[in-house]
N, C-alpha and C. Protein backbone atom coordinates (compact mmCIF):
# COMPACT_ATOMS: atom_id res chain seq x y z
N UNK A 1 -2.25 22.43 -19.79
CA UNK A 1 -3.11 21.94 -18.74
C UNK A 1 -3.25 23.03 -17.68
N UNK A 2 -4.77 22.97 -17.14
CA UNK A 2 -5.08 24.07 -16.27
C UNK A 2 -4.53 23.65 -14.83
N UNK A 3 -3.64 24.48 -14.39
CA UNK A 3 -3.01 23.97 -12.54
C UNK A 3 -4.18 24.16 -11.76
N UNK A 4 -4.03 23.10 -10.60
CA UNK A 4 -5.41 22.75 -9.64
C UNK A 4 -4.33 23.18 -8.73
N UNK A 5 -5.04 23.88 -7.83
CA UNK A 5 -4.89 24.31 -6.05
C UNK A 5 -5.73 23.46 -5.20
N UNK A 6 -5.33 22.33 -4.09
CA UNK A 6 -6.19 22.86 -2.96
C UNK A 6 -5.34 22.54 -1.96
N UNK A 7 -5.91 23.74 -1.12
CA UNK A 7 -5.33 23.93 0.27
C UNK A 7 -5.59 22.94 1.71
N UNK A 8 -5.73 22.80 2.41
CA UNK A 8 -5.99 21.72 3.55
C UNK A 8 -5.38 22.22 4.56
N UNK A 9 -5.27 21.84 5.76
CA UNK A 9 -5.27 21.98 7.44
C UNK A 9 -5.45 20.59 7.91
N UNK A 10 -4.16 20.27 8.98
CA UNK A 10 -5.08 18.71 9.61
C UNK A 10 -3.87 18.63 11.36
N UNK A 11 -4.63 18.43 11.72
CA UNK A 11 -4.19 17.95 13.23
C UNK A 11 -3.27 17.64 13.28
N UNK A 12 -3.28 16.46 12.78
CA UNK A 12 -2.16 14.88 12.84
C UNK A 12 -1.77 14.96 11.58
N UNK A 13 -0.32 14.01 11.50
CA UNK A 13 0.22 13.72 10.20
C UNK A 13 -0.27 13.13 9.56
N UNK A 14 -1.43 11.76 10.44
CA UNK A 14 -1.74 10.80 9.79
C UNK A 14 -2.51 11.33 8.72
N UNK A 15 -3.22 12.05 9.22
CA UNK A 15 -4.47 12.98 8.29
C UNK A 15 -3.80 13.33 7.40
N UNK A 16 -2.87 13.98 7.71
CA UNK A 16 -1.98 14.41 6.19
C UNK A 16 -1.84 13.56 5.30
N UNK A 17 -0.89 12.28 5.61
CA UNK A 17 -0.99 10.75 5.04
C UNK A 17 -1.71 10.67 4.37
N UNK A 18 -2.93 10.37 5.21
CA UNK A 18 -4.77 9.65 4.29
C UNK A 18 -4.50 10.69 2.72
N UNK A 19 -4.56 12.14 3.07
CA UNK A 19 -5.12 12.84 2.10
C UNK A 19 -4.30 12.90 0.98
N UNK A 20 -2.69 12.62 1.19
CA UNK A 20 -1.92 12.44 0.17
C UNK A 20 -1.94 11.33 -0.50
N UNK A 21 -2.56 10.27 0.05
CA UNK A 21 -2.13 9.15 -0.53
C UNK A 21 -3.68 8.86 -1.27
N UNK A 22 -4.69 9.33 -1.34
CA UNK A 22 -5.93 9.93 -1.70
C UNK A 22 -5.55 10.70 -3.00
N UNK A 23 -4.74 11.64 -3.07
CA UNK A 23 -4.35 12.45 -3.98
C UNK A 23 -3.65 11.34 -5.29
N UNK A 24 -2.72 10.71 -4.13
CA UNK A 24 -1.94 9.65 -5.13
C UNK A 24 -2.98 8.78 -6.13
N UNK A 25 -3.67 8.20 -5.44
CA UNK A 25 -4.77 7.26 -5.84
C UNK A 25 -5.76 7.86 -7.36
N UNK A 26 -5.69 9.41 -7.11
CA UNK A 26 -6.62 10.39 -7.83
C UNK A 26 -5.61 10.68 -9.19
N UNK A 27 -4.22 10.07 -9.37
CA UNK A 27 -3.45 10.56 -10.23
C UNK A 27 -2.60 11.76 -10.12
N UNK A 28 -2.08 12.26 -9.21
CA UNK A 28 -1.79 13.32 -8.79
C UNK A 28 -0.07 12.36 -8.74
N UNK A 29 0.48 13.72 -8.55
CA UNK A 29 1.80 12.88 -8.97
C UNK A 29 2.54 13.40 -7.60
N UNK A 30 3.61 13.10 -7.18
CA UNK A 30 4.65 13.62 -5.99
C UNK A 30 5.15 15.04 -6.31
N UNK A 31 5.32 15.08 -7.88
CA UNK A 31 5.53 16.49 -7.88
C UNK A 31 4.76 17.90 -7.89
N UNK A 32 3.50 16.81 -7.75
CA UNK A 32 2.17 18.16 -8.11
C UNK A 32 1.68 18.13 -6.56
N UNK A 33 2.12 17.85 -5.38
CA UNK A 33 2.05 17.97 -4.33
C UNK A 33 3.19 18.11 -3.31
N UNK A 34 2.22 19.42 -2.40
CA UNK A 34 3.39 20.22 -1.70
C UNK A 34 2.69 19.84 -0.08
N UNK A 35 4.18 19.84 0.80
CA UNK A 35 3.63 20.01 2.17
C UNK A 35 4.23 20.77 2.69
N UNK A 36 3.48 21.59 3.60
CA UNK A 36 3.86 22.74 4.47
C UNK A 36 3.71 22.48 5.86
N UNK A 37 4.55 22.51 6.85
CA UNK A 37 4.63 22.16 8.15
C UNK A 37 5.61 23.37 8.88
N UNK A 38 5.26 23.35 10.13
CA UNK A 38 5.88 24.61 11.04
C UNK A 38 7.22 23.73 11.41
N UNK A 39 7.28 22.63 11.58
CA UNK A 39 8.51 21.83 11.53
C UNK A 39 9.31 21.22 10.25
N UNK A 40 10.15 21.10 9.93
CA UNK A 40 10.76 20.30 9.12
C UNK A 40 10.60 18.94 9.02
N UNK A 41 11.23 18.72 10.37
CA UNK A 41 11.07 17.13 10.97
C UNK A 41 9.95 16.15 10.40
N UNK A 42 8.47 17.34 10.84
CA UNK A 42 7.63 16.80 10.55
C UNK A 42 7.01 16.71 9.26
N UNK A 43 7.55 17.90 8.32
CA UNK A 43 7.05 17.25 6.83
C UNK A 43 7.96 16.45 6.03
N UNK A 44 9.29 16.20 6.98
CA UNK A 44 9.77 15.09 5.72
C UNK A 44 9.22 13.88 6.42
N UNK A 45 8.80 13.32 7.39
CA UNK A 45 8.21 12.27 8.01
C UNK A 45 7.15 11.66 7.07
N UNK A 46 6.13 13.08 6.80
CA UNK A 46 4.99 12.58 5.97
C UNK A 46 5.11 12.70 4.78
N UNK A 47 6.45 12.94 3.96
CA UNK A 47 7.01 12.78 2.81
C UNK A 47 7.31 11.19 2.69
N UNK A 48 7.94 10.98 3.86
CA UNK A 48 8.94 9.32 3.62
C UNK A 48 7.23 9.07 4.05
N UNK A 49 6.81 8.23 4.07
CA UNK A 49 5.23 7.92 4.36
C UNK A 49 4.55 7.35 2.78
């Protein structure tokens, strides 16, 4: 299977949220998605989410 990239940018976590759980919806699995945050704090927040 061919690996898909896409990249994103968002304000708020919530935004982050919407788009992961968008991803989820699309078949995308927890392990085929990554989050990157300048905090920790804040990407395991929108992990547990």
């Amino acid at each position: 299977m061919k690996k898909r990239y896409v990249v994103a940018a968002f304000d708020t976590d919530r935004g982050a949220i919407v788009a992961i759980e968008d991803l989820k919806h699309q078949e995308f699995t927890t392990d085929e998605i990554s989050v990157i945050s300048k905090n920790q704090r804040d990407t395991q927040h929108i992990m547990e989410e």
